[in-house]
PDB file of N, CA and C in Angstrom:
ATOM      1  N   UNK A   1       6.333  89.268  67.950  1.00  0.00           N
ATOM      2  CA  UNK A   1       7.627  89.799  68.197  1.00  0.00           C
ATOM      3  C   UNK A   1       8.549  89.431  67.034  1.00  0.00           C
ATOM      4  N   UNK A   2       9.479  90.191  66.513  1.00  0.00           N
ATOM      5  CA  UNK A   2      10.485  90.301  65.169  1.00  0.00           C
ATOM      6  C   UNK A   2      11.536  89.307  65.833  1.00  0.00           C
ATOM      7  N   UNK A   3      11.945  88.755  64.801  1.00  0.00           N
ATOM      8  CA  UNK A   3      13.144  88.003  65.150  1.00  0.00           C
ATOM      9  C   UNK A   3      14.488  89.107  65.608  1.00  0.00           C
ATOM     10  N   UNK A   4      15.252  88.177  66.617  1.00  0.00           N
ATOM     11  CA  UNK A   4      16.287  89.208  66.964  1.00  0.00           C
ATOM     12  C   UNK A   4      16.823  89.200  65.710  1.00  0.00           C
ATOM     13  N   UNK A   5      17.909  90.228  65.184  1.00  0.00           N
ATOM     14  CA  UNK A   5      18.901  90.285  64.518  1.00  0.00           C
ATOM     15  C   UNK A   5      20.475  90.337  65.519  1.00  0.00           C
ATOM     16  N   UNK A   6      21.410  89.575  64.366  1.00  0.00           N
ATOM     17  CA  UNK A   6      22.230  89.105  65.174  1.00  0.00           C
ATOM     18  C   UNK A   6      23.002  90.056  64.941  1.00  0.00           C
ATOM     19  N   UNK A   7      23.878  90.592  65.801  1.00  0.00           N
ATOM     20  CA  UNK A   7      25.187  91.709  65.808  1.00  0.00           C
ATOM     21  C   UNK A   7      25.775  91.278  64.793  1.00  0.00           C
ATOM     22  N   UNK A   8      26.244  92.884  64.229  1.00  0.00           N
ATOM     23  CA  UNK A   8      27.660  92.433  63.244  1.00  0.00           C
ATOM     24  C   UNK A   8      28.486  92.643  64.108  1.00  0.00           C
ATOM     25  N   UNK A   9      28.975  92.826  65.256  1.00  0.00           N
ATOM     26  CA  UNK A   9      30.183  92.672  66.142  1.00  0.00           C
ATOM     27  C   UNK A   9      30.315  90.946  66.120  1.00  0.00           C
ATOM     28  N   UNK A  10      32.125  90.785  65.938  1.00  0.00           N
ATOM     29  CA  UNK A  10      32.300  89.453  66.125  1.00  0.00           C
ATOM     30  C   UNK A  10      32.656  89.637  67.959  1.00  0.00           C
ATOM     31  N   UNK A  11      32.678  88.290  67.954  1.00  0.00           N
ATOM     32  CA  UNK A  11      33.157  87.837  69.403  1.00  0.00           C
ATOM     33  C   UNK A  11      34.627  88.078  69.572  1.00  0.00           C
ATOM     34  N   UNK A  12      35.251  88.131  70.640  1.00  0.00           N
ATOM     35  CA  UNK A  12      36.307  88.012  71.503  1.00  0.00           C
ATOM     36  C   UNK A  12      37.301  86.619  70.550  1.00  0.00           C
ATOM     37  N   UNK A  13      36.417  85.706  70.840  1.00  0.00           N
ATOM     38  CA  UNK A  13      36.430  84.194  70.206  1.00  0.00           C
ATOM     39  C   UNK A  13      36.994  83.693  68.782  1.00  0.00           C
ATOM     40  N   UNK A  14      36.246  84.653  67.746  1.00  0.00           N
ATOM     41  CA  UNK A  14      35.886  84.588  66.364  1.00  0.00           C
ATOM     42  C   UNK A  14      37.296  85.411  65.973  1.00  0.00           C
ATOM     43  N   UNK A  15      37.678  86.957  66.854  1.00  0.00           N
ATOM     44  CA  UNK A  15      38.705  87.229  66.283  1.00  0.00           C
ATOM     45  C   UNK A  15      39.851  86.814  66.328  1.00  0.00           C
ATOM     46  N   UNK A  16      39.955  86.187  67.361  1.00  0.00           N
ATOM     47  CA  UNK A  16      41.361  85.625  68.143  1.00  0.00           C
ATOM     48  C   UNK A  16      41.540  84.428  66.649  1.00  0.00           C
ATOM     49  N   UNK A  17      40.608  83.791  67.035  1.00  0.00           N
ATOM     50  CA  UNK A  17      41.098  82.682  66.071  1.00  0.00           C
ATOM     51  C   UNK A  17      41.179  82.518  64.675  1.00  0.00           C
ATOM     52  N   UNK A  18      40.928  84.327  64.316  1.00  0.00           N
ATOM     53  CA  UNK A  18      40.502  84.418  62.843  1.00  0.00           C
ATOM     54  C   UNK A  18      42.010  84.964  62.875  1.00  0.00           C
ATOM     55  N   UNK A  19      42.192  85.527  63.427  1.00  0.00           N
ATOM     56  CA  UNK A  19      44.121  86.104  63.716  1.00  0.00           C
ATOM     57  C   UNK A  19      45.188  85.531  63.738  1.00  0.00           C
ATOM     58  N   UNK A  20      45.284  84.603  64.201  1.00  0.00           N
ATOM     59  CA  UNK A  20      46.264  83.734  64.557  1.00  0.00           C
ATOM     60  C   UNK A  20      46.486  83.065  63.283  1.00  0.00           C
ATOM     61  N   UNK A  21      47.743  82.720  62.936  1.00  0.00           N
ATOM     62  CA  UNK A  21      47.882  81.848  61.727  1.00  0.00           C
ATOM     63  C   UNK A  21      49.078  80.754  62.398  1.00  0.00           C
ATOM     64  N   UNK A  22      49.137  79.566  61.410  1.00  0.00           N
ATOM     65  CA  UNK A  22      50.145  78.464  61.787  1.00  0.00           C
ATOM     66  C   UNK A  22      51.355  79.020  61.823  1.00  0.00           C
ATOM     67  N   UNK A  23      52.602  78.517  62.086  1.00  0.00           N
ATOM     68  CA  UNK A  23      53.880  79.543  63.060  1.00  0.00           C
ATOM     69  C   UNK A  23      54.511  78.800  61.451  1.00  0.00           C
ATOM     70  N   UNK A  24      55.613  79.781  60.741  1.00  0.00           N
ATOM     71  CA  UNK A  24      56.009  80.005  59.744  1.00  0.00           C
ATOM     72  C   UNK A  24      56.987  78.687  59.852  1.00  0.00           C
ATOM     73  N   UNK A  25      57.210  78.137  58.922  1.00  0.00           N
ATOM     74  CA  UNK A  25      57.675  76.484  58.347  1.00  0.00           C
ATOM     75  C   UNK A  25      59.425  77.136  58.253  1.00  0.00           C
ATOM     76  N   UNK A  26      60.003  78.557  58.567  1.00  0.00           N
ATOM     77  CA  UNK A  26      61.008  78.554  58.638  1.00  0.00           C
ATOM     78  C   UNK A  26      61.639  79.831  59.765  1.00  0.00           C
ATOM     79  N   UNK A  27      62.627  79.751  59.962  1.00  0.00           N
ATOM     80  CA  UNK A  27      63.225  80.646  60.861  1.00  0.00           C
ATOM     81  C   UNK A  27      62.906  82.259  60.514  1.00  0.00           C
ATOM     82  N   UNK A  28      62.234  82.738  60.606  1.00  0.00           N
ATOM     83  CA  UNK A  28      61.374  83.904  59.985  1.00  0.00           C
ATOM     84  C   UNK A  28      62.686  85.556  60.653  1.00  0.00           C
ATOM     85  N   UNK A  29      63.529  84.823  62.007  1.00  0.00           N
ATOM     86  CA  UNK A  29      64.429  85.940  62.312  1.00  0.00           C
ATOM     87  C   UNK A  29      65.114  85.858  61.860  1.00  0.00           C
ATOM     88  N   UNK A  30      66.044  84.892  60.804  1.00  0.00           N
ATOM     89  CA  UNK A  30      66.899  84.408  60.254  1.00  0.00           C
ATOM     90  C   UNK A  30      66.798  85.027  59.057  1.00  0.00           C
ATOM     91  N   UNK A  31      65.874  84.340  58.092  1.00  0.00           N
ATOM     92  CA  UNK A  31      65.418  84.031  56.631  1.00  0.00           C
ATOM     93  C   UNK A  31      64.561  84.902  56.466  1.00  0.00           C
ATOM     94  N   UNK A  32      64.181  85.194  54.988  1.00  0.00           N
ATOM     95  CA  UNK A  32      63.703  85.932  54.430  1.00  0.00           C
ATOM     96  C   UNK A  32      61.562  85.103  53.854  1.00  0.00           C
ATOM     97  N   UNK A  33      62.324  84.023  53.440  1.00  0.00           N
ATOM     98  CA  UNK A  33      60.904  82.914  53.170  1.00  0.00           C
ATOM     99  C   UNK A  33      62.313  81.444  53.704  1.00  0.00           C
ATOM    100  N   UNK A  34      61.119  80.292  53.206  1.00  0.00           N
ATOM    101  CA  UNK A  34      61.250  78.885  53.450  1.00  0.00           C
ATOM    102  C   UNK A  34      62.838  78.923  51.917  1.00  0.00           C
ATOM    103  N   UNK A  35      62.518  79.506  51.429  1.00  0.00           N
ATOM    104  CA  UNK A  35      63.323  78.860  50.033  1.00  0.00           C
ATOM    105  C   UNK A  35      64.702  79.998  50.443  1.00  0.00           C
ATOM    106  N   UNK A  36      65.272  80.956  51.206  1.00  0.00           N
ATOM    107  CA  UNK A  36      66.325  81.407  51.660  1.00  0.00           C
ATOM    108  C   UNK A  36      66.965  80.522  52.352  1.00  0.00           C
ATOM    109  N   UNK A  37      65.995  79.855  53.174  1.00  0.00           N
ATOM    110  CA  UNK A  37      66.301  78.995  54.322  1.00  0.00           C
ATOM    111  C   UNK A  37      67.240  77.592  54.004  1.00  0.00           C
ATOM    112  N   UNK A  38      66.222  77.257  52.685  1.00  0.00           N
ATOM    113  CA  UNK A  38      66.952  76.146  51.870  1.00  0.00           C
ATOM    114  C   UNK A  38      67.929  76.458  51.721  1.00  0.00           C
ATOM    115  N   UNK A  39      68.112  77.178  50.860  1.00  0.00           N
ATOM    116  CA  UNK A  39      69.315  78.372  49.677  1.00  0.00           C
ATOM    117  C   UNK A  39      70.975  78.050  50.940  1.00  0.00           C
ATOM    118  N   UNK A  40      70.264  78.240  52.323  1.00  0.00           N
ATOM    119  CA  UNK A  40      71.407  78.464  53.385  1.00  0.00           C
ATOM    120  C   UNK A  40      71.931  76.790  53.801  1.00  0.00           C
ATOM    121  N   UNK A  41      70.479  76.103  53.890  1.00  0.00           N
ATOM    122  CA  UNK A  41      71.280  74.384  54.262  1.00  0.00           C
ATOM    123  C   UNK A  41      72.200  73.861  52.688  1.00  0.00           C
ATOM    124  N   UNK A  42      71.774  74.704  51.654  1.00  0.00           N
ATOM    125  CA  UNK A  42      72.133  74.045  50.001  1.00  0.00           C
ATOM    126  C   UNK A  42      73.939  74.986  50.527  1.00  0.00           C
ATOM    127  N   UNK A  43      74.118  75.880  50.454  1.00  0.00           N
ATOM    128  CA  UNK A  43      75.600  76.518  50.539  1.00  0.00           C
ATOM    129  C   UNK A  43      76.334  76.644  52.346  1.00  0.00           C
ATOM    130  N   UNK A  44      76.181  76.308  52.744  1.00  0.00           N
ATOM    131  CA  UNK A  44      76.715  75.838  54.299  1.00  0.00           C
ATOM    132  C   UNK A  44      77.786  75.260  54.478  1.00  0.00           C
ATOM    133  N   UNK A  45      78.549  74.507  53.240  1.00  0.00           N
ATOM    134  CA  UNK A  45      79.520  73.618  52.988  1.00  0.00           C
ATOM    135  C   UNK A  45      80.764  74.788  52.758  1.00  0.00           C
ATOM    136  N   UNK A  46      79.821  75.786  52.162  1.00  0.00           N
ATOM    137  CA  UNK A  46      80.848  76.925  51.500  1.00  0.00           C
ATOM    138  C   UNK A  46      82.018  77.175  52.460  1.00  0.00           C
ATOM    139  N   UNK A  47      83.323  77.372  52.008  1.00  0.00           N
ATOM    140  CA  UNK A  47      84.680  78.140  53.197  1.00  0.00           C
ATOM    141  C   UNK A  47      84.836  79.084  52.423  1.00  0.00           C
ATOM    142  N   UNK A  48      85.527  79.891  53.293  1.00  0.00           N
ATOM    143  CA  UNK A  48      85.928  81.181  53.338  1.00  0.00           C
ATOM    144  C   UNK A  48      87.164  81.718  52.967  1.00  0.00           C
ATOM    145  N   UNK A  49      87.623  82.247  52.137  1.00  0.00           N
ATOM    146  CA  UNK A  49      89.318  82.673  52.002  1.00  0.00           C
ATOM    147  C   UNK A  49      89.004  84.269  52.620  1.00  0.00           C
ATOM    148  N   UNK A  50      90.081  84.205  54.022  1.00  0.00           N
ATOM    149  CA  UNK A  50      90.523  85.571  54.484  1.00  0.00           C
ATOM    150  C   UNK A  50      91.028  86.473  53.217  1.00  0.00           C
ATOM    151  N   UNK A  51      90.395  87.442  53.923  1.00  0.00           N
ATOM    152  CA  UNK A  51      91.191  88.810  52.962  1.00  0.00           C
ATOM    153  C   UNK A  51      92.453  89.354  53.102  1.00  0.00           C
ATOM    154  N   UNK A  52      93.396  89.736  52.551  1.00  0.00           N
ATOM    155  CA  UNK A  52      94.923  90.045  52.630  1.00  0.00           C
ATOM    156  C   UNK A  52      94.798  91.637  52.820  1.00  0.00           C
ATOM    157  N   UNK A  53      95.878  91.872  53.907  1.00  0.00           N
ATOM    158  CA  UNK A  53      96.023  93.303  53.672  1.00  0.00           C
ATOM    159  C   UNK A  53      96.704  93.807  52.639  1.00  0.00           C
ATOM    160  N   UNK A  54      96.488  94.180  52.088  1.00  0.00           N
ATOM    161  CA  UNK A  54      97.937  95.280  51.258  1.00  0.00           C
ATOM    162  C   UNK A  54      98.384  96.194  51.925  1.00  0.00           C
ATOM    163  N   UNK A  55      99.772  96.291  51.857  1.00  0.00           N
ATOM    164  CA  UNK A  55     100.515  97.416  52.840  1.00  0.00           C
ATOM    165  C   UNK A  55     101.552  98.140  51.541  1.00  0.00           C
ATOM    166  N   UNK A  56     100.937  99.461  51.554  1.00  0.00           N
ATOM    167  CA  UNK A  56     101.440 100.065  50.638  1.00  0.00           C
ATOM    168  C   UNK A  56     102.860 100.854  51.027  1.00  0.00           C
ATOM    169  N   UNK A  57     103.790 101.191  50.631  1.00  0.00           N
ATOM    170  CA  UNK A  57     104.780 101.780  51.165  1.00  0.00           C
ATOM    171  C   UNK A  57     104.518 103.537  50.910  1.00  0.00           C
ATOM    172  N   UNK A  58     104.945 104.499  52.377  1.00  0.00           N
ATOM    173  CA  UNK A  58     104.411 105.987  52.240  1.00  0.00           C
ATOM    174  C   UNK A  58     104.627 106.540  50.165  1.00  0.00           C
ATOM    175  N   UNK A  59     105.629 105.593  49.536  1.00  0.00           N
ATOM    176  CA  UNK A  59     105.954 106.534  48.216  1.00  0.00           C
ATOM    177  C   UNK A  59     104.784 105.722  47.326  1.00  0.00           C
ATOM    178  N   UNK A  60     104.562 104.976  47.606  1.00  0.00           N
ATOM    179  CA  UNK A  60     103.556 104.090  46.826  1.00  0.00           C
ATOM    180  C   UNK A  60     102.352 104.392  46.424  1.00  0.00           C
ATOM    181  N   UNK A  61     101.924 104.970  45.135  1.00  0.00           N
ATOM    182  CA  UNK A  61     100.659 105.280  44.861  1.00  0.00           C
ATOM    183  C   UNK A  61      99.950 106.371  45.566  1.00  0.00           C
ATOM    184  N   UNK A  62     100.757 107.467  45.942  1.00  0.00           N
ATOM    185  CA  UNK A  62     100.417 108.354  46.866  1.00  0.00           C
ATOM    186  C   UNK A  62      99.134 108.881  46.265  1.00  0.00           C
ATOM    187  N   UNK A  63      98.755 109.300  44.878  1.00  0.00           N
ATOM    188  CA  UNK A  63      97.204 109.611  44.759  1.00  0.00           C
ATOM    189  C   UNK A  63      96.065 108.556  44.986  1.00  0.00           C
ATOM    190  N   UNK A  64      96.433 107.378  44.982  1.00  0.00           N
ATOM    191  CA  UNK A  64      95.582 106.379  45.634  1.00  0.00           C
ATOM    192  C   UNK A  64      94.983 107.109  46.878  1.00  0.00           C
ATOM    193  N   UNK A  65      96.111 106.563  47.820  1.00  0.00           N
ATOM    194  CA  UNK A  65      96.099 106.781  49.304  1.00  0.00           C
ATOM    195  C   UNK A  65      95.803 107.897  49.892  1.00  0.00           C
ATOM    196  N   UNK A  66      95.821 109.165  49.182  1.00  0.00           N
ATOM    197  CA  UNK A  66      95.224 110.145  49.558  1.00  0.00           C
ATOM    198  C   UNK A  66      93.527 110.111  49.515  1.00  0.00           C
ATOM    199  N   UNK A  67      93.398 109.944  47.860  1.00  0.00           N
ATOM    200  CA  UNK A  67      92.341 109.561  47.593  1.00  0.00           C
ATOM    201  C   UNK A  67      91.217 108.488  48.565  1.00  0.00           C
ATOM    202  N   UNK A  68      91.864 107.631  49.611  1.00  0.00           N
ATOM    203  CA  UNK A  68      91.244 106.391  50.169  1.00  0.00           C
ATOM    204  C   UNK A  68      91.162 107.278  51.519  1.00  0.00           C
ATOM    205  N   UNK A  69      92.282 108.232  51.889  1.00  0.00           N
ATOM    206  CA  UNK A  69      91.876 109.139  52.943  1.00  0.00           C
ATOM    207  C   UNK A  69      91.299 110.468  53.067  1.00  0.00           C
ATOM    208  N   UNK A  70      91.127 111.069  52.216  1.00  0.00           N
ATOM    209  CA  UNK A  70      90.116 111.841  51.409  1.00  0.00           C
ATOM    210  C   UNK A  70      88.778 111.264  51.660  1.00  0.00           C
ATOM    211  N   UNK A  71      88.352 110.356  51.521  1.00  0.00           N
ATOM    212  CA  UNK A  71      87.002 110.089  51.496  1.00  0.00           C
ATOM    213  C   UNK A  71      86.804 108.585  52.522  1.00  0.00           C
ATOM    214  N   UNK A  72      87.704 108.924  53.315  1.00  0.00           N
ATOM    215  CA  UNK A  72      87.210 108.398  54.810  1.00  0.00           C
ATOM    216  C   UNK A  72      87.084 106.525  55.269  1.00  0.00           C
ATOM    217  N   UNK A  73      88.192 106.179  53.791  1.00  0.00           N
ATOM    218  CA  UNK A  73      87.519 104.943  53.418  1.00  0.00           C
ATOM    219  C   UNK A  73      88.671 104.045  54.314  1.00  0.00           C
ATOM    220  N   UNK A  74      89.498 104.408  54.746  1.00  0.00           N
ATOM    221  CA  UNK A  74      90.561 103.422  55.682  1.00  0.00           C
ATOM    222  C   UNK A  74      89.634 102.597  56.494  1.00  0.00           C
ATOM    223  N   UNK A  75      88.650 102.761  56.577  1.00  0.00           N
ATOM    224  CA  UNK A  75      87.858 101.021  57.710  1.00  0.00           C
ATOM    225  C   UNK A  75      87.846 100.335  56.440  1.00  0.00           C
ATOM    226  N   UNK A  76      87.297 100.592  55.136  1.00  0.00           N
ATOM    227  CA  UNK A  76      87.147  99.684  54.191  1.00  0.00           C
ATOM    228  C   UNK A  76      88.075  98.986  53.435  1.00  0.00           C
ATOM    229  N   UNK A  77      89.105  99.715  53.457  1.00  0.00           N
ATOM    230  CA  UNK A  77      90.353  98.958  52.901  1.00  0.00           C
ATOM    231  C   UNK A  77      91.151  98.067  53.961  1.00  0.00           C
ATOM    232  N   UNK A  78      90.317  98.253  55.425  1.00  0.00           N
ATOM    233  CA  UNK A  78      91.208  97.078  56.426  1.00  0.00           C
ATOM    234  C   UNK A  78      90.513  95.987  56.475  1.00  0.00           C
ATOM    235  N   UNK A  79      90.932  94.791  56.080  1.00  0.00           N
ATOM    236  CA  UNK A  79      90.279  93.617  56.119  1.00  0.00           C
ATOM    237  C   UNK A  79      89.937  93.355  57.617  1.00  0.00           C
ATOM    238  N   UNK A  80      88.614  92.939  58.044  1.00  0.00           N
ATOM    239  CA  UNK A  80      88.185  92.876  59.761  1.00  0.00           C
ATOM    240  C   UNK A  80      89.320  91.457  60.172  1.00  0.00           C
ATOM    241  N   UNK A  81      89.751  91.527  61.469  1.00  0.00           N
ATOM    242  CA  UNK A  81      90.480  90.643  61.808  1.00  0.00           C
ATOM    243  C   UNK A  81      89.436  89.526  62.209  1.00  0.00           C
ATOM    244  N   UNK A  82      88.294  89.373  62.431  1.00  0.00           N
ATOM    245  CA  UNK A  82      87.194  88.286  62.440  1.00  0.00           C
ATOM    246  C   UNK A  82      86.245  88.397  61.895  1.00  0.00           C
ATOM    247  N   UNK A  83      85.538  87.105  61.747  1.00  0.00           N
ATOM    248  CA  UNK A  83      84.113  87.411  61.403  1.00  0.00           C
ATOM    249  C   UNK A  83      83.201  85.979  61.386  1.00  0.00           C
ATOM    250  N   UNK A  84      81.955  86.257  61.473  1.00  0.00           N
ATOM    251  CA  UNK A  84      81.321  84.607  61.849  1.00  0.00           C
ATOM    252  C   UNK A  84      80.716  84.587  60.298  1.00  0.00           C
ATOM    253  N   UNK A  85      81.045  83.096  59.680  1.00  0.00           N
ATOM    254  CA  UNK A  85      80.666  82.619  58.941  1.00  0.00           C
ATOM    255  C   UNK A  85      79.165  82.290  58.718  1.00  0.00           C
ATOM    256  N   UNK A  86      78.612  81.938  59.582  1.00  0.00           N
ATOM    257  CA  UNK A  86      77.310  81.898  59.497  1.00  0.00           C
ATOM    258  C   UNK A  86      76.571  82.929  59.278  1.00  0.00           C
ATOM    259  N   UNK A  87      77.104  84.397  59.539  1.00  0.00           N
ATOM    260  CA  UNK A  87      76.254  85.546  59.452  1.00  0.00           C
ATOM    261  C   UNK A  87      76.413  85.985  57.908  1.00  0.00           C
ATOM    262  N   UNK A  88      77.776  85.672  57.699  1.00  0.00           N
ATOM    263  CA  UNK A  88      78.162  85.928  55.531  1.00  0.00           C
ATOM    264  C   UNK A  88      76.811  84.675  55.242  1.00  0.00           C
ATOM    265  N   UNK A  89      76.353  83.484  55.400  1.00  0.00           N
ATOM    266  CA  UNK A  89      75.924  82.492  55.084  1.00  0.00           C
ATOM    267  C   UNK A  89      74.415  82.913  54.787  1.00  0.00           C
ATOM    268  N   UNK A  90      74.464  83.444  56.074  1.00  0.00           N
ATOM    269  CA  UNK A  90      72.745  84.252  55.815  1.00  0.00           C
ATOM    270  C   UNK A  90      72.765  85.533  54.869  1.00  0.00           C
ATOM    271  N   UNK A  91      73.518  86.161  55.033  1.00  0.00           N
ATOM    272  CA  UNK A  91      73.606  87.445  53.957  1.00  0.00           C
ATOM    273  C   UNK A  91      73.290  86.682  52.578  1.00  0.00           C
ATOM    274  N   UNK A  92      74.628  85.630  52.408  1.00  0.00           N
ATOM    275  CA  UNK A  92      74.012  85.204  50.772  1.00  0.00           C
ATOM    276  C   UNK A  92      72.864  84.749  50.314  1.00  0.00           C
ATOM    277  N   UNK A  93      72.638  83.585  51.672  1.00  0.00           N
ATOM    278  CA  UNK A  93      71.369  83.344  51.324  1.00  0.00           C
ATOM    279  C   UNK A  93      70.020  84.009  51.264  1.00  0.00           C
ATOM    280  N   UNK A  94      70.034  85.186  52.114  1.00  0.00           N
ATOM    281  CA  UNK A  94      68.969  86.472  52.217  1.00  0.00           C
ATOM    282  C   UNK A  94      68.996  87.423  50.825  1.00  0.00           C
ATOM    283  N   UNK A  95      70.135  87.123  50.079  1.00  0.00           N
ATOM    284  CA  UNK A  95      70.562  88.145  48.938  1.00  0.00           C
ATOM    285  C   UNK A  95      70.175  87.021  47.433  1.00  0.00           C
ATOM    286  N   UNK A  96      69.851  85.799  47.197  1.00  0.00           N
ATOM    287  CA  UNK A  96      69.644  85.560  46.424  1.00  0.00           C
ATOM    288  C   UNK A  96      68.380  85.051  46.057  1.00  0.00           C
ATOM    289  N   UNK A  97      67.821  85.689  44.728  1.00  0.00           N
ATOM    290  CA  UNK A  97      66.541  85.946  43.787  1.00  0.00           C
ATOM    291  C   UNK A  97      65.636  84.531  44.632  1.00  0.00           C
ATOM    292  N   UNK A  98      64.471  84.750  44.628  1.00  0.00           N
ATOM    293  CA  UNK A  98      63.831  83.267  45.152  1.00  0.00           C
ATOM    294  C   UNK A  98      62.741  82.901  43.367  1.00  0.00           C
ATOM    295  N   UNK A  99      62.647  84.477  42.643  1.00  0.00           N
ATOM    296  CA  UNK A  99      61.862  83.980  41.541  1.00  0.00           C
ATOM    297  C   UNK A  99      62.815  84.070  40.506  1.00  0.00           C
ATOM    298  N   UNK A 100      62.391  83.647  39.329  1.00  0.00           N
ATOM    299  CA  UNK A 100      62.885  83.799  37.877  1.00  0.00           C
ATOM    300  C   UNK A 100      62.673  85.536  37.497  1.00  0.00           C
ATOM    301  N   UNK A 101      63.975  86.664  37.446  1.00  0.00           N
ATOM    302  CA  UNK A 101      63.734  87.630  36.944  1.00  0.00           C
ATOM    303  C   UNK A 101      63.416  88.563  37.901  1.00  0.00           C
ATOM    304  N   UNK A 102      63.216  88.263  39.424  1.00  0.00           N
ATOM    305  CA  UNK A 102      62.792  89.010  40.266  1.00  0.00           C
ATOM    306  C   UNK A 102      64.633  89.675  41.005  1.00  0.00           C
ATOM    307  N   UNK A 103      64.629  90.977  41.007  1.00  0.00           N
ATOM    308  CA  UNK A 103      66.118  90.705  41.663  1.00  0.00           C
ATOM    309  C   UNK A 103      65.951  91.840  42.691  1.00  0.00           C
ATOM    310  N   UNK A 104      65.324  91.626  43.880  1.00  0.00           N
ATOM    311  CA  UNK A 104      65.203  92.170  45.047  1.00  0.00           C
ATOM    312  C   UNK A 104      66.008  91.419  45.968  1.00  0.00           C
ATOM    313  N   UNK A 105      67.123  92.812  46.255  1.00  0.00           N
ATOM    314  CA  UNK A 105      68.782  92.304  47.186  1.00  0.00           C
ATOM    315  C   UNK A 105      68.925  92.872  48.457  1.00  0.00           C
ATOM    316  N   UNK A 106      67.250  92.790  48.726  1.00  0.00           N
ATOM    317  CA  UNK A 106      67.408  93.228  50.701  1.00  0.00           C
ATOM    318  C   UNK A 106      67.733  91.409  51.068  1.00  0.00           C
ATOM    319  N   UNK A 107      68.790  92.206  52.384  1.00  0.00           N
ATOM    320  CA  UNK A 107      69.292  91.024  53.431  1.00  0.00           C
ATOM    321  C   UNK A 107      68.851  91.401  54.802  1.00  0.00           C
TER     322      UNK A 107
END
């Protein structure tokens, strides 16, 4: 009698544990890698200066102001009356280079 040959099907067993990897060394919903993560405990100290409104008067720069309502931009010229610091904190830190020369600016 021939020796059996063994299945190339893996087990149930073999894949599970070939799948699974160790749970990521940083906040992976947060951060981008481990070195964003840093990037965020290194600037955390950072404060914030609010933004000023400018309040233009109706005679004031009227091609401006047309121009800013023309193209729909009055949310952008209103400074938000809040905002959480920690979420600007992650933006920067999600936005800056982790290599030398690499400048990919997803947040």
């Amino acid at each position: 009698m021939a020796p059996r040959k063994l299945s190339a099907k893996r087990s149930r067993k073999d894949a599970t544990a070939e799948g699974t990897s160790a749970p990521p060394e940083f906040d992976s919903h947060r951060f981008r890698s481990a070195e964003h993560q840093q990037h965020f405990e290194a600037i955390k100290g950072w404060s914030f200066h609010r933004e000023r409104r400018v309040q233009l008067r109706d005679d004031e720069y009227r091609d401006f102001q047309e121009e800013i309502a023309h193209r729909r931009w009055t949310s952008l010229v209103t400074p938000m009356p809040k905002f959480d610091p920690d979420i600007v904190l992650e933006f920067y830190a999600n936005a800056c280079p982790t290599e030398e020369g690499v400048r990919d600016m997803r947040s």
